[in-house]
Protein backbone atom coordinates (compact mmCIF):
# COMPACT_ATOMS: atom_id res chain seq x y z
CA UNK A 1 0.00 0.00 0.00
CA UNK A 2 1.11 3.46 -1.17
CA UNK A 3 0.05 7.22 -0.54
CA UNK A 4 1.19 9.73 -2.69
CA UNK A 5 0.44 13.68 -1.51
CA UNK A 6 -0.76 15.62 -4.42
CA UNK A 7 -1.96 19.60 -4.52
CA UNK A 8 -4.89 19.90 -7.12
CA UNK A 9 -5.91 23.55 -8.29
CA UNK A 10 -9.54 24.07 -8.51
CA UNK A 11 -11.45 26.24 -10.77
CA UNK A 12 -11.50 28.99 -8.77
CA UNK A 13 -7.65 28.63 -8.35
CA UNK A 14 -7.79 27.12 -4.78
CA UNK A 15 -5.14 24.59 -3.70
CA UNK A 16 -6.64 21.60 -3.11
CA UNK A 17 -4.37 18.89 -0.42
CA UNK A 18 -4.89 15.83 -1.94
CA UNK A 19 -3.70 12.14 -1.22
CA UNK A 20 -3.53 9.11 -3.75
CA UNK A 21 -3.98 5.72 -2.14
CA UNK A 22 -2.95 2.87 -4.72
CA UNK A 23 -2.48 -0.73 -4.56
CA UNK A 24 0.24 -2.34 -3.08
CA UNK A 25 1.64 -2.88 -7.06
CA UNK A 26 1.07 0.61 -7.26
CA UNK A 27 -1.00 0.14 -10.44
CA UNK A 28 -4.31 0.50 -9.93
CA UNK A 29 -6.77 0.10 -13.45
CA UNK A 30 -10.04 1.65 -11.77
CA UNK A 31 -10.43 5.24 -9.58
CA UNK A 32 -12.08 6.56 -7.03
CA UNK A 33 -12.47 9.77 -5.35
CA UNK A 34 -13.55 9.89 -1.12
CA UNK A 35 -15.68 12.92 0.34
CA UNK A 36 -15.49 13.56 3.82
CA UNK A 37 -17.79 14.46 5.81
CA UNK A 38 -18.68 17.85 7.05
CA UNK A 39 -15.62 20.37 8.66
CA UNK A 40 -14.02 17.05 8.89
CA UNK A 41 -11.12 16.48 6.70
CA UNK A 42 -9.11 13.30 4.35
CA UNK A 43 -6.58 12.06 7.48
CA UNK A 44 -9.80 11.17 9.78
CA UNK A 45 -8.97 7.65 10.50
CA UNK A 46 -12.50 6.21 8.56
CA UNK A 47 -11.42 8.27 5.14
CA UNK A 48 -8.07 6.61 5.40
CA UNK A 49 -8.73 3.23 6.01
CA UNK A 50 -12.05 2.96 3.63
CA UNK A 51 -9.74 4.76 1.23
CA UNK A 52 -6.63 1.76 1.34
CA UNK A 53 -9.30 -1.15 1.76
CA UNK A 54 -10.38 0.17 -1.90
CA UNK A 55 -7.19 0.29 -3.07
CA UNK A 56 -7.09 -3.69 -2.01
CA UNK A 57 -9.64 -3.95 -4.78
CA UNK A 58 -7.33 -2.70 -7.51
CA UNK A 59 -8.19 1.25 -7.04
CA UNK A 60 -6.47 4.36 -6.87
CA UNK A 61 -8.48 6.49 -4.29
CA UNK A 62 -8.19 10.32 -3.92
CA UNK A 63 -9.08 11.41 -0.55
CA UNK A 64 -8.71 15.11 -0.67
CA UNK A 65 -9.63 18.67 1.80
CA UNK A 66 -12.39 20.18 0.52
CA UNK A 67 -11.86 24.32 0.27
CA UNK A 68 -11.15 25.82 3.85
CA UNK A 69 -10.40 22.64 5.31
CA UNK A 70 -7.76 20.15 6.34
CA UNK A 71 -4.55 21.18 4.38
CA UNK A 72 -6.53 22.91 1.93
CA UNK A 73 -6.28 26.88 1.21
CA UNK A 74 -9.48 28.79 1.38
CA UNK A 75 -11.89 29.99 4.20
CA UNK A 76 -14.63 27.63 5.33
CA UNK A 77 -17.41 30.26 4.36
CA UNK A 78 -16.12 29.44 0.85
CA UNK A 79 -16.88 25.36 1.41
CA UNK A 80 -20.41 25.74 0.83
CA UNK A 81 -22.02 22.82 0.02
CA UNK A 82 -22.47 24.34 -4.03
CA UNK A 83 -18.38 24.66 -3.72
CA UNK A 84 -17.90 21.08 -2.44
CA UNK A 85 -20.18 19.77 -5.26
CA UNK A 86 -17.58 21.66 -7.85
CA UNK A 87 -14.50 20.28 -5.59
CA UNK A 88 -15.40 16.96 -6.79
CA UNK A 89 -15.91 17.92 -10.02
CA UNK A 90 -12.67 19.68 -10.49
CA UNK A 91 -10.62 16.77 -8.26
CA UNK A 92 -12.32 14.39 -11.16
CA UNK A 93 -11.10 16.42 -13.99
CA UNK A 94 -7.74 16.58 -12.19
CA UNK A 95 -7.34 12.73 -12.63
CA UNK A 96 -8.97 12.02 -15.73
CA UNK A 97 -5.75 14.52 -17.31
CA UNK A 98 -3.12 12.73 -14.60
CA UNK A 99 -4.70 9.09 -13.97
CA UNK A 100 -7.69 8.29 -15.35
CA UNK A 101 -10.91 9.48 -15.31
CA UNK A 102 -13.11 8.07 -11.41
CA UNK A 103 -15.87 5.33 -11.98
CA UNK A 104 -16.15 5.33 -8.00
CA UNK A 105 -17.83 8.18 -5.84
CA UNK A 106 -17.55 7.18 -1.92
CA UNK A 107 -19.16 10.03 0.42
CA UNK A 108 -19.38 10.36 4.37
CA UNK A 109 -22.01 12.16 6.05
CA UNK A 110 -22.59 15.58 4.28
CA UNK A 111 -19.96 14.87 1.52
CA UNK A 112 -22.34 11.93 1.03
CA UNK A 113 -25.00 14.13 -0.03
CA UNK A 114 -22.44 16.00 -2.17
CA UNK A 115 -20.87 12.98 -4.01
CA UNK A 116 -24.67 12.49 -5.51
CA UNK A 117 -25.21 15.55 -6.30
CA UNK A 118 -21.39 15.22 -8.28
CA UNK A 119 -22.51 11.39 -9.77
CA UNK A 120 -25.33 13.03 -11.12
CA UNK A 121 -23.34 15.61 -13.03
CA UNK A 122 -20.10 13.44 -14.18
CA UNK A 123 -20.89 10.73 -17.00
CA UNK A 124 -17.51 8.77 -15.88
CA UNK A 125 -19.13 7.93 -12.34
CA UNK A 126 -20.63 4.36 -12.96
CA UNK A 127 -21.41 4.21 -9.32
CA UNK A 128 -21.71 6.26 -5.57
CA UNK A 129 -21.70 4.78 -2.05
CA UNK A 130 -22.59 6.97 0.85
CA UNK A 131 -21.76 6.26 4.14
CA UNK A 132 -24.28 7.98 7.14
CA UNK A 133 -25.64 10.46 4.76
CA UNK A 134 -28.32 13.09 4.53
CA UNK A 135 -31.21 12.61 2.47
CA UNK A 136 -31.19 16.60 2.37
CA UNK A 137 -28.16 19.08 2.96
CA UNK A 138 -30.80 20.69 4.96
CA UNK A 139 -29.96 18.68 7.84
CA UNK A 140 -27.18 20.63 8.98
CA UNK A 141 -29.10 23.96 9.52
CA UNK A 142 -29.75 23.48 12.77
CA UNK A 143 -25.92 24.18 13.43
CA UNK A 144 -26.54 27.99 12.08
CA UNK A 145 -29.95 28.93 14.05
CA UNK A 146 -28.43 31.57 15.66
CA UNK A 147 -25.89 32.68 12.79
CA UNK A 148 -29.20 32.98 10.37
CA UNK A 149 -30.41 35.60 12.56
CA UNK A 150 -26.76 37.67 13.52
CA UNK A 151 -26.41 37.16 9.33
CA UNK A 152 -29.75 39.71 8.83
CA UNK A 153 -27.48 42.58 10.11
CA UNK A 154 -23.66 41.02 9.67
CA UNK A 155 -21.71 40.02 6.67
CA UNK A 156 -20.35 36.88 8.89
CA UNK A 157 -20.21 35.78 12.20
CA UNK A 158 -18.38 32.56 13.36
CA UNK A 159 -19.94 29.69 14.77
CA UNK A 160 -19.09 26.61 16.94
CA UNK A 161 -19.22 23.40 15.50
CA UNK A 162 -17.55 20.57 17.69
CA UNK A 163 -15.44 22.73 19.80
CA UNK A 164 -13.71 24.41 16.69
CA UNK A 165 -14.55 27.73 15.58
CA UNK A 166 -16.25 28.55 11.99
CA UNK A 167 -16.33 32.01 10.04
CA UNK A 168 -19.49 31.67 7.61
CA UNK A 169 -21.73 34.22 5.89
CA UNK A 170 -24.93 34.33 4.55
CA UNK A 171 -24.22 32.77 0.90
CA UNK A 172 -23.09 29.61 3.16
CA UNK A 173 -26.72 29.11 4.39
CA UNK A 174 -28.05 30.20 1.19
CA UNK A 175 -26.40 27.12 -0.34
CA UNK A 176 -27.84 24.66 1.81
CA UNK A 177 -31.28 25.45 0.68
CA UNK A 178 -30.32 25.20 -3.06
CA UNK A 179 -29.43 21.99 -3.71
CA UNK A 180 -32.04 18.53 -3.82
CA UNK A 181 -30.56 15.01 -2.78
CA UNK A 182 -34.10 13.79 -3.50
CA UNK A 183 -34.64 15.33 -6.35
CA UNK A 184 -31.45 14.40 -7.97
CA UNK A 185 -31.86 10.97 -6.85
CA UNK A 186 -35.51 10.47 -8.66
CA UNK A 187 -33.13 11.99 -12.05
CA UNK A 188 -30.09 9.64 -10.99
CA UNK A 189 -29.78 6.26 -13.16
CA UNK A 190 -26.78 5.18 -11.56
CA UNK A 191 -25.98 2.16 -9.04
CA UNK A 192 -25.91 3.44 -5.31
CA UNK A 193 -24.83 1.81 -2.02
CA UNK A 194 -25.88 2.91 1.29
CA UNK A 195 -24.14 2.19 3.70
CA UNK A 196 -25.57 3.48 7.78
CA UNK A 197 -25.54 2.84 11.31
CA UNK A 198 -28.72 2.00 13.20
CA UNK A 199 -27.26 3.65 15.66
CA UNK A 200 -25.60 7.53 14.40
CA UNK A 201 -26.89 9.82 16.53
CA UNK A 202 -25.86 12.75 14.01
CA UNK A 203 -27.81 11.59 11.15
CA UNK A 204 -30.30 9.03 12.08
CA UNK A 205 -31.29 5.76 10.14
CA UNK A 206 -34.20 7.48 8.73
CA UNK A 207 -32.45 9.57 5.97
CA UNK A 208 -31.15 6.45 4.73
CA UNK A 209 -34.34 4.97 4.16
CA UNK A 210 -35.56 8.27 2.11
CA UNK A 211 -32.11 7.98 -0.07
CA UNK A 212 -32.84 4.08 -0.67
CA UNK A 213 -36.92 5.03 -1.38
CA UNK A 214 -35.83 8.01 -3.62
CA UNK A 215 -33.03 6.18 -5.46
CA UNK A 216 -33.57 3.71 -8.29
CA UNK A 217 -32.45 0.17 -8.99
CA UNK A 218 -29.86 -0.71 -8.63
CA UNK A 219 -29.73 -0.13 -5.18
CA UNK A 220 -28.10 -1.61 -2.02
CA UNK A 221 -28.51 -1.02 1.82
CA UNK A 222 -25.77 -2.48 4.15
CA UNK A 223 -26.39 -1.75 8.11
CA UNK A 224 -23.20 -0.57 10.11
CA UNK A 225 -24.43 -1.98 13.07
CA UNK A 226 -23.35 -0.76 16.18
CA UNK A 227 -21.00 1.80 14.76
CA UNK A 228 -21.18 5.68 15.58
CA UNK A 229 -21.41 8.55 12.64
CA UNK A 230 -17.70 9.13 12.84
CA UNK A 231 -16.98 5.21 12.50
CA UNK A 232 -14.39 5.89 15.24
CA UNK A 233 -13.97 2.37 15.77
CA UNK A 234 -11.45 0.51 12.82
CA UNK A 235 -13.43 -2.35 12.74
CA UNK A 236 -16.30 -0.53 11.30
CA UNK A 237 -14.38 1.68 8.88
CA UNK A 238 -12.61 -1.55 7.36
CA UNK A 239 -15.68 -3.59 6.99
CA UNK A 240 -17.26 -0.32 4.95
CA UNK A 241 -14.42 -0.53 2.72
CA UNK A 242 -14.76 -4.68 2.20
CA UNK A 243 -18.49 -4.14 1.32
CA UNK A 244 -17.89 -1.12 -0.77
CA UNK A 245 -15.22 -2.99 -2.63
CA UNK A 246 -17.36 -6.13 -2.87
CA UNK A 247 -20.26 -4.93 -4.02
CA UNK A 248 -18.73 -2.11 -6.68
CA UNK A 249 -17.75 -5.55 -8.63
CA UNK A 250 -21.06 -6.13 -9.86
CA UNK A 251 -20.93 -2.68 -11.39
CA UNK A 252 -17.34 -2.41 -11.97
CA UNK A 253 -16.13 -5.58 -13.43
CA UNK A 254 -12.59 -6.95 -11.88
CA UNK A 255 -9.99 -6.93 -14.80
CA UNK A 256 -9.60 -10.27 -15.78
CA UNK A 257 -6.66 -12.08 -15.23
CA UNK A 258 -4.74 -12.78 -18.34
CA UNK A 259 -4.65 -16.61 -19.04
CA UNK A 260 -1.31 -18.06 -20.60
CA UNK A 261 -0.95 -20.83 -22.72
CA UNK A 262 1.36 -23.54 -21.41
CA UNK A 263 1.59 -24.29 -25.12
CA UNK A 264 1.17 -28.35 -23.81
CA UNK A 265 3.62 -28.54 -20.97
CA UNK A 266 2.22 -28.86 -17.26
CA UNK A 267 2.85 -25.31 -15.98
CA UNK A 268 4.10 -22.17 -17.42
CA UNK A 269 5.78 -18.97 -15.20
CA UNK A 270 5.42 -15.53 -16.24
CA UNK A 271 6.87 -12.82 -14.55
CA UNK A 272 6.66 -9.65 -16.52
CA UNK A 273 9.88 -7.16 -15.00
CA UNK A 274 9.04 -4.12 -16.07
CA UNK A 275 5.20 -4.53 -14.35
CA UNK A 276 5.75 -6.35 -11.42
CA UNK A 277 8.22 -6.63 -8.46
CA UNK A 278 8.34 -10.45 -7.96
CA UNK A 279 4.31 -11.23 -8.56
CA UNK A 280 4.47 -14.28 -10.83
CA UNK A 281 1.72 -15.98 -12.98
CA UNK A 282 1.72 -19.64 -12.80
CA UNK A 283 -0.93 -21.07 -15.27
CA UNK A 284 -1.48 -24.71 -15.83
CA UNK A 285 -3.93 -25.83 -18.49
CA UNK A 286 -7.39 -25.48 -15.91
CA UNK A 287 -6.02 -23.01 -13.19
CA UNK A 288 -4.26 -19.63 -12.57
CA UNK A 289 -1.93 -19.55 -9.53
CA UNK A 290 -0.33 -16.14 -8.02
CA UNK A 291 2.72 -16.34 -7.02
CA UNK A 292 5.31 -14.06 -4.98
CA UNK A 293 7.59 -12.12 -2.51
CA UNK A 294 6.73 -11.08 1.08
CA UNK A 295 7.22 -7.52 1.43
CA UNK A 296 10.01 -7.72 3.60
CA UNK A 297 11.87 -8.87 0.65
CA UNK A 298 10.48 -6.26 -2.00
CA UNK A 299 7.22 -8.11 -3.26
CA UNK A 300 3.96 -7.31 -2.85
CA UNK A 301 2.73 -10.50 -1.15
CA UNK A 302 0.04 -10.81 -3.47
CA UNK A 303 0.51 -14.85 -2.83
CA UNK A 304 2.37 -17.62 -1.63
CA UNK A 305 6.35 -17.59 -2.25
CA UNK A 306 7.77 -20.25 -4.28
CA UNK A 307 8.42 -22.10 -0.87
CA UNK A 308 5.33 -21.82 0.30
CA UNK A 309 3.78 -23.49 -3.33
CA UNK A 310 6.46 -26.29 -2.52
CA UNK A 311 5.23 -27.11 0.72
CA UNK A 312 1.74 -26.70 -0.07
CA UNK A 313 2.61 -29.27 -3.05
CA UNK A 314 3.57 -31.89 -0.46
CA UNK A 315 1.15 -31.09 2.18
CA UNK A 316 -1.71 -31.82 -0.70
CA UNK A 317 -0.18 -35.01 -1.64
CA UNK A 318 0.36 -36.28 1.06
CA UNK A 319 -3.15 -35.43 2.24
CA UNK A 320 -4.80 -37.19 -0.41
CA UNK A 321 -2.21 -40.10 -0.32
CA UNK A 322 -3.83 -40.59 3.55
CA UNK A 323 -7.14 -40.28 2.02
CA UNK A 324 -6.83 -43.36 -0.57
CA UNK A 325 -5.17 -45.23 1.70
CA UNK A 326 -7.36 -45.00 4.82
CA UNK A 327 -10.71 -45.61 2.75
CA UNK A 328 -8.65 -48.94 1.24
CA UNK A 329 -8.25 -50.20 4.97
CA UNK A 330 -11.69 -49.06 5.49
CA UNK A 331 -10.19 -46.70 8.63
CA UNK A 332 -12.10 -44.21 10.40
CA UNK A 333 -10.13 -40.87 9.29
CA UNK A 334 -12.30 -38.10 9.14
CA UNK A 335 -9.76 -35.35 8.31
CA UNK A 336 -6.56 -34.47 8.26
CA UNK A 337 -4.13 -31.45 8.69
CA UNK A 338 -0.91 -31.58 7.02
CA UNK A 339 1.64 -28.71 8.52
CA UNK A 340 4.86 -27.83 6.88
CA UNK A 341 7.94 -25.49 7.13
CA UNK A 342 11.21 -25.41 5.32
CA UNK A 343 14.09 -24.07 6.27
CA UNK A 344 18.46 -24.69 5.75
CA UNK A 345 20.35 -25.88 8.29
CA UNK A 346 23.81 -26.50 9.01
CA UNK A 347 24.34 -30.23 8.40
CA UNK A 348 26.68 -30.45 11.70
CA UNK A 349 22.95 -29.65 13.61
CA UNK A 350 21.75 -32.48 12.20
CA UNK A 351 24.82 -34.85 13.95
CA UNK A 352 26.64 -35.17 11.08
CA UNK A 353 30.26 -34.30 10.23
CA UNK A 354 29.80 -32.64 6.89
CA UNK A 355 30.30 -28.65 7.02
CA UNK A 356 27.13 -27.59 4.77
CA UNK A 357 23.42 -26.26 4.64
CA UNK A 358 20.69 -28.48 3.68
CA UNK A 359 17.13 -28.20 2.69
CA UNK A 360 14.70 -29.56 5.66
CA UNK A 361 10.95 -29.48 5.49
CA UNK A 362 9.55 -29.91 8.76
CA UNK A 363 6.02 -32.29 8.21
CA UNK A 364 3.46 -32.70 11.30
CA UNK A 365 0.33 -34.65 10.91
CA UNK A 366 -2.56 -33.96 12.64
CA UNK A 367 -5.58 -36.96 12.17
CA UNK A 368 -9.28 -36.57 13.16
CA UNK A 369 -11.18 -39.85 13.61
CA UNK A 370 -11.36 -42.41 15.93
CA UNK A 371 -7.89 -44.55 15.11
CA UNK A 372 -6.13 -46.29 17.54
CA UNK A 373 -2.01 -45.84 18.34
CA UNK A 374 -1.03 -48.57 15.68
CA UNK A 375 -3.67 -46.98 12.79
CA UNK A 376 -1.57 -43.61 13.05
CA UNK A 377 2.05 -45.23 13.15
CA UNK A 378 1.18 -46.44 10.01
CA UNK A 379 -0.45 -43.57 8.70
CA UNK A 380 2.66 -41.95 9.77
CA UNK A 381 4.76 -44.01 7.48
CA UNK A 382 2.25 -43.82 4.45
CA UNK A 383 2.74 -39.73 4.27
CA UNK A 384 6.35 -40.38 3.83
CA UNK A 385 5.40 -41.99 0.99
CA UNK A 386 2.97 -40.30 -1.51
CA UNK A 387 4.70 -39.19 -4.95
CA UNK A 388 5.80 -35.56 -3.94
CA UNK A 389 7.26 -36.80 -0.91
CA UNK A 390 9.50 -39.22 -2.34
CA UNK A 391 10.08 -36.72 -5.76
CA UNK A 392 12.00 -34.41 -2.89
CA UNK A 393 14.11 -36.91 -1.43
CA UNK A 394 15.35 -38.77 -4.29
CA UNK A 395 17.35 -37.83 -6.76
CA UNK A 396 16.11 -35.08 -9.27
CA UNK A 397 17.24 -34.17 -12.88
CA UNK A 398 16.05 -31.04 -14.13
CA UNK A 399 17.16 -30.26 -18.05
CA UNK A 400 16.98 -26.26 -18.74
CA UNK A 401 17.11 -25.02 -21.96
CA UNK A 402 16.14 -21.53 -23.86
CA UNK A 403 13.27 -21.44 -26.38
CA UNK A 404 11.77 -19.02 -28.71
């Protein structure tokens, strides 16, 4: 996983701070842009980690400071909800030029509301999730009772919103009346997700029930149970993401993986070095394997290392090898756990006099079913047997040659 820290200009010449979450190959082939909620900004904890659990799903995500907010330039009177709307916009724009144009809007709260009202407006968006969202910007003006009535006789005044202090004027309000989640939802023929807690005490269940009855199919509703507005707990935040990601697949089709011909051998590698770190395609005629590097080594850990394949090669053979053998005897074994680890060790640990590393694979057997001390010795000795086994310890010739 990878954050880069961009500065977007908007269209009224505002520096927007920005940040790019990608994938841990750092090449993500779908985008997405995250609104955060209101005087909030991108590093709250729940934009961050929704933000990377997308990018597990192959996207780039732009979480970004709306105007007068965060790390952003501007005054907060100038992040009406109107401006917030053309933020998106503009932050879209910005990545179709530099990236690639967003398929993905993901709002929170009040940029919830806004990333609809964006959808609506950009033909790339193929689909919005909203996360604790007002079915009306409206539902913030009971913040600004007083202000409404110091604004009749001042051009601002400053509020309190969550123990921070706000300078707003009367355009700000004015915005909030101007724009329709409900009616741009009954114009909106795009897939939406809603995502909200039973249990937000900011904005309450029922707005997400007037989103979902406003909205047309296709439309999803996913409870966040027991979470708060702010999703302060991680648990909550990363399970938003998993859905998100999940369900954006039936809308946003997961590139396909490339299949290779073995061109009739048994298994072909691919590693591609100019793509990938260590990731490796392994491809037989039926199946597609991933292979690679932990991170601690440079890969991306996108799936097991060529050890790990190895061991899991013996730990399935000699799995099934129990299998056929115990239903020949006619033996009560249920199941069975196979458990491997290789490692090189000096041969002189081993109590022997030669001064050298070997290879030593570690196998523990662990058999469910009612089999009595004499059943298992024997079962013991059958997993030193099966074909992968006994490849491993015998003598192996391996011809290499270059082709075309």
């Amino acid at each position: 996983m990878k954050s880069n820290h961009l500065t977007i200009v908007n269209s009224k010449g505002i520096e927007l701070k920005a940040s790019l979450e990608l994938p841990a190959n750092e090449r993500p082939w779908r985008y997405a842009i995250f609104a955060h909620c209101f005087t909030c900004s991108s590093d709250l904890s729940a934009v961050r980690n929704i933000s990377r659990e997308l990018a597990n799903y192959g996207f780039g995500v732009i979480r970004f400071d709306f105007t007068g907010l965060g790390q952003s330039e501007g005054e907060f009177k100038d992040s009406h909800f109107s401006a917030n709307v053309q933020d998106l916009i503009d932050v879209s724009a910005y990545m179709e030029k530099h990236f690639q144009a967003p398929s993905l809007l993901v709002g929170h709260s009040l940029g919830g509301a806004a990333v609809i009202i964006a959808g609506q407006k950009l033909e790339n968006i193929k689909a919005i999730a909203t996360i604790g969202a007002p079915a009306e910007t409206s539902h913030v003006e009971h913040l600004f009772e007083t202000a409404r009535e110091e604004l009749t006789h001042k051009q601002e005044t400053r509020i309190n919103i969550g123990g921070r202090p706000f300078t707003i004027d009367a355009k700000f309000l004015e915005e909030l009346d101007r724009q329709s989640v409900k009616s741009t939802l009954k114009e909106m023929r795009k897939p939406i997700l809603i995502l909200h807690s039973p249990q937000d005490k900011i904005v309450s269940i029922e707005n997400a029930r007037e989103i979902y009855n406003h909205a047309y199919h296709p439309k999803s509703f996913i409870s966040l149970d027991g979470a708060d507005h702010l999703l302060s707990k991680k648990e909550d935040s990363v399970y938003s993401g998993k859905m998100i990601g999940t369900w954006v697949d039936k809308f946003l089709p997961a590139k396909p993986l490339k299949v290779i011909d073995t061109y009739g051998e048994q298994v072909v590698g691919h590693l591609d070095l100019e793509e990938d770190h260590f990731t490796t395609t392994i491809q037989t005629a039926k199946h597609t394997i991933i292979a690679d590097e932990p991170a601690s080594v440079g890969g991306d850990d996108f799936g097991p290392s060529p050890y790990e394949l190895l061991n899991s090669a013996l730990a399935a053979c000699t799995a099934m090898t129990l299998k056929l053998y115990a239903e020949r005897k006619k033996w009560p074994l249920e199941e069975v756990y196979v458990y491997l680890s290789h490692s090189r060790k000096h041969v002189e640990d081993l109590k022997s006099d030669r001064n050298e590393k070997i290879d030593v694979i570690e196998k523990k057997l662990k058999l469910v079913g009612d089999l009595d001390a004499s059943q298992r010795e024997r079962l013991k000795e059958i997993a030193s047997k099966c074909p992968v086994h006994r490849t491993l310890i015998t003598t192996t010739q391996i011809n290499t040659e270059i082709i075309d």
